[in-house]
N, C-alpha and C. Protein backbone atom coordinates (compact mmCIF):
# COMPACT_ATOMS: atom_id res chain seq x y z
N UNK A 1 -5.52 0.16 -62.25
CA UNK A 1 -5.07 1.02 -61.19
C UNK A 1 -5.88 0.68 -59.95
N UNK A 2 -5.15 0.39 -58.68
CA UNK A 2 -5.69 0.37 -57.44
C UNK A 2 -5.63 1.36 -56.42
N UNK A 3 -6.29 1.71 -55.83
CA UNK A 3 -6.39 2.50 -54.81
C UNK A 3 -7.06 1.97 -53.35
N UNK A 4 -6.46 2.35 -52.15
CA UNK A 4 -7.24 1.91 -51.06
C UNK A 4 -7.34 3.23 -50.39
N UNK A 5 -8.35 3.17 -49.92
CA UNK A 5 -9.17 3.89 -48.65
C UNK A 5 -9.49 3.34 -47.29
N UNK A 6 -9.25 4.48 -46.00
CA UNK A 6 -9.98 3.94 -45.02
C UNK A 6 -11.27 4.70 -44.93
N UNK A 7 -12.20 4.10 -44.99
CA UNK A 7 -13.88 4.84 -44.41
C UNK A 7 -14.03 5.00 -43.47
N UNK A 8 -14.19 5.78 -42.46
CA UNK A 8 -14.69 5.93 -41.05
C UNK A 8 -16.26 6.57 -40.82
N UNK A 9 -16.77 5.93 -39.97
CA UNK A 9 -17.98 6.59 -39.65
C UNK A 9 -18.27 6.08 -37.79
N UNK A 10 -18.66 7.37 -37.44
CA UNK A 10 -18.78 7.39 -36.34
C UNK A 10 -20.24 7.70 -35.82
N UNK A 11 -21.00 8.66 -36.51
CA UNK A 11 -21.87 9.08 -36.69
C UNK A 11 -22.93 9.04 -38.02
N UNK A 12 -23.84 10.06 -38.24
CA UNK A 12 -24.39 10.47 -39.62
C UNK A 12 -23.36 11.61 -39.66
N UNK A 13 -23.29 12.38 -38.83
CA UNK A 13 -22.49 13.27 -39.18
C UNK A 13 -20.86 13.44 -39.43
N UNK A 14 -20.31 12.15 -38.33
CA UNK A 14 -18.92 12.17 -38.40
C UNK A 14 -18.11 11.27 -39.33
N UNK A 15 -18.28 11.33 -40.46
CA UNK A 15 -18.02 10.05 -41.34
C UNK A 15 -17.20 10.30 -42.85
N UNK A 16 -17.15 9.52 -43.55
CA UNK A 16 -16.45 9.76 -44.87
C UNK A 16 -17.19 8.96 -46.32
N UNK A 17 -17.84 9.24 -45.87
CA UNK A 17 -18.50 7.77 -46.64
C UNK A 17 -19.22 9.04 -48.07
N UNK A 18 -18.99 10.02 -47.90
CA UNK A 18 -19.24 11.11 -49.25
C UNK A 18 -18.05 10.38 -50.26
N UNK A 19 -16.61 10.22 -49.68
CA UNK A 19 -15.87 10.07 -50.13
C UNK A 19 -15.48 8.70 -51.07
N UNK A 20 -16.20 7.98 -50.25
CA UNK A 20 -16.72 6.39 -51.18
C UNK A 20 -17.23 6.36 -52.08
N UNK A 21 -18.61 7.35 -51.89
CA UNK A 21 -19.30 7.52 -53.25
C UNK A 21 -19.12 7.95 -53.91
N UNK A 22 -18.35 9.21 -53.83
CA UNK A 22 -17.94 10.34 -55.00
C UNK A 22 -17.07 9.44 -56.01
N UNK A 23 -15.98 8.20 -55.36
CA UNK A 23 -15.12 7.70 -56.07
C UNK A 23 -15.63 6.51 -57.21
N UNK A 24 -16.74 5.96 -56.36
CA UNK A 24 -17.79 4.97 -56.99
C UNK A 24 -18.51 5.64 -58.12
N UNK A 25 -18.84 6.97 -58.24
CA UNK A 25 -19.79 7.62 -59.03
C UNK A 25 -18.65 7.74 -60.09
N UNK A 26 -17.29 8.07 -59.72
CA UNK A 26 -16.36 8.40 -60.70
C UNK A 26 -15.80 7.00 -61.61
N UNK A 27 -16.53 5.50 -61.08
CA UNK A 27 -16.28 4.84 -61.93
C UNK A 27 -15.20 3.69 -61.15
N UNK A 28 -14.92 4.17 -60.22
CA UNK A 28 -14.31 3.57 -58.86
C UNK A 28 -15.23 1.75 -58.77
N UNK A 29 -14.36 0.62 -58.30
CA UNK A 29 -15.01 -0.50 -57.74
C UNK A 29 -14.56 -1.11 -56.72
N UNK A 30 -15.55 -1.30 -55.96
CA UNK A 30 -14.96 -2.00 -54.73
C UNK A 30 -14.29 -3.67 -54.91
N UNK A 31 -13.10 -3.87 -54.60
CA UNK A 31 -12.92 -5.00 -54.96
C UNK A 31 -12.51 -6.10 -53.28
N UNK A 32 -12.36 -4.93 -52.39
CA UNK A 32 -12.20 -5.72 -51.26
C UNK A 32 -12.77 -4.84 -49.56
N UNK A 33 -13.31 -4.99 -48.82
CA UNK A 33 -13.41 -4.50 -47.92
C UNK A 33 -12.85 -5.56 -46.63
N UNK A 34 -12.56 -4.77 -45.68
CA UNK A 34 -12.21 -5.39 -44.40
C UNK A 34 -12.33 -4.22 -43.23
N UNK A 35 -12.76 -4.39 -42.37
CA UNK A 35 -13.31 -4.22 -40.93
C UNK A 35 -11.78 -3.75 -40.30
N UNK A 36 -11.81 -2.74 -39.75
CA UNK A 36 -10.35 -2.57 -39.08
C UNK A 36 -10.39 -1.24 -37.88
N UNK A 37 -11.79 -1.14 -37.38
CA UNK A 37 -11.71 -0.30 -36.31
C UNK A 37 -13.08 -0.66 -35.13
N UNK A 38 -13.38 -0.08 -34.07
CA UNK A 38 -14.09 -0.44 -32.93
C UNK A 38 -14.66 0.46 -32.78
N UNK A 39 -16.32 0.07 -31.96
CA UNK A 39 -17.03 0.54 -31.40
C UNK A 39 -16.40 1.86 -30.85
N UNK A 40 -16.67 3.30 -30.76
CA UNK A 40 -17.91 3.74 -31.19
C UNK A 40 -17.13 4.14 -32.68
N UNK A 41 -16.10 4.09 -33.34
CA UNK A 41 -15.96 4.61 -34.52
C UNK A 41 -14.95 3.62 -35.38
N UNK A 42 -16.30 3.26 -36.23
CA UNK A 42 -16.08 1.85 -36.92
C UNK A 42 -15.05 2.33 -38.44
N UNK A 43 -14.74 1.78 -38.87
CA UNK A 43 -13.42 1.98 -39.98
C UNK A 43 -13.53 0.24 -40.40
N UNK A 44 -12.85 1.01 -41.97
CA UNK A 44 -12.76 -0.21 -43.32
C UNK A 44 -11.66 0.10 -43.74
N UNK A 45 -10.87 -0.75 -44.39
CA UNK A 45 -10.56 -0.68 -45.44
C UNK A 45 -10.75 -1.07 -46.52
N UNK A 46 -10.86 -0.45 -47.70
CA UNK A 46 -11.44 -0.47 -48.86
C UNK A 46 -10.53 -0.66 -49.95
N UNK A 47 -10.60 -1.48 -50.49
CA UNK A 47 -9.53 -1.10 -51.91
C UNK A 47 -10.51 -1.46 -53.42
N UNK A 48 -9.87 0.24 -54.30
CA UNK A 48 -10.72 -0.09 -55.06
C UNK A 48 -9.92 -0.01 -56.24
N UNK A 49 -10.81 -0.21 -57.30
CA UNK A 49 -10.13 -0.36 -58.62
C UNK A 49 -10.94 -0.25 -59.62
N UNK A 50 -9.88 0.90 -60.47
CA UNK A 50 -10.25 1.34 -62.08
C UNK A 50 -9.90 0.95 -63.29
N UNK A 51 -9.82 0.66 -64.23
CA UNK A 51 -9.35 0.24 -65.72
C UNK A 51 -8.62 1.24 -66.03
């Protein structure tokens, strides 16, 4: 099973990146990242994948 995410972080405070980990802790893997947003609020996309 795949799933993708976008991560955004703008800040420490303005960001999503709880949401990366929570999925990673759940067993979640990163299998691809790519860069897809600008200065001042940077963004990924992420795609991940479970068994």
């Amino acid at each position: 099973m795949q799933k993708a995410i976008t991560v955004k972080y703008q800040s420490d405070k303005n960001n999503n990146v709880d949401e990366l980990n929570q999925l990673l802790e759940e067993g979640w893997k990163v299998v691809s990242q790519s860069p897809v947003g600008l200065v001042p609020a940077v963004s990924s996309l992420v795609i991940l994948e479970k068994n």
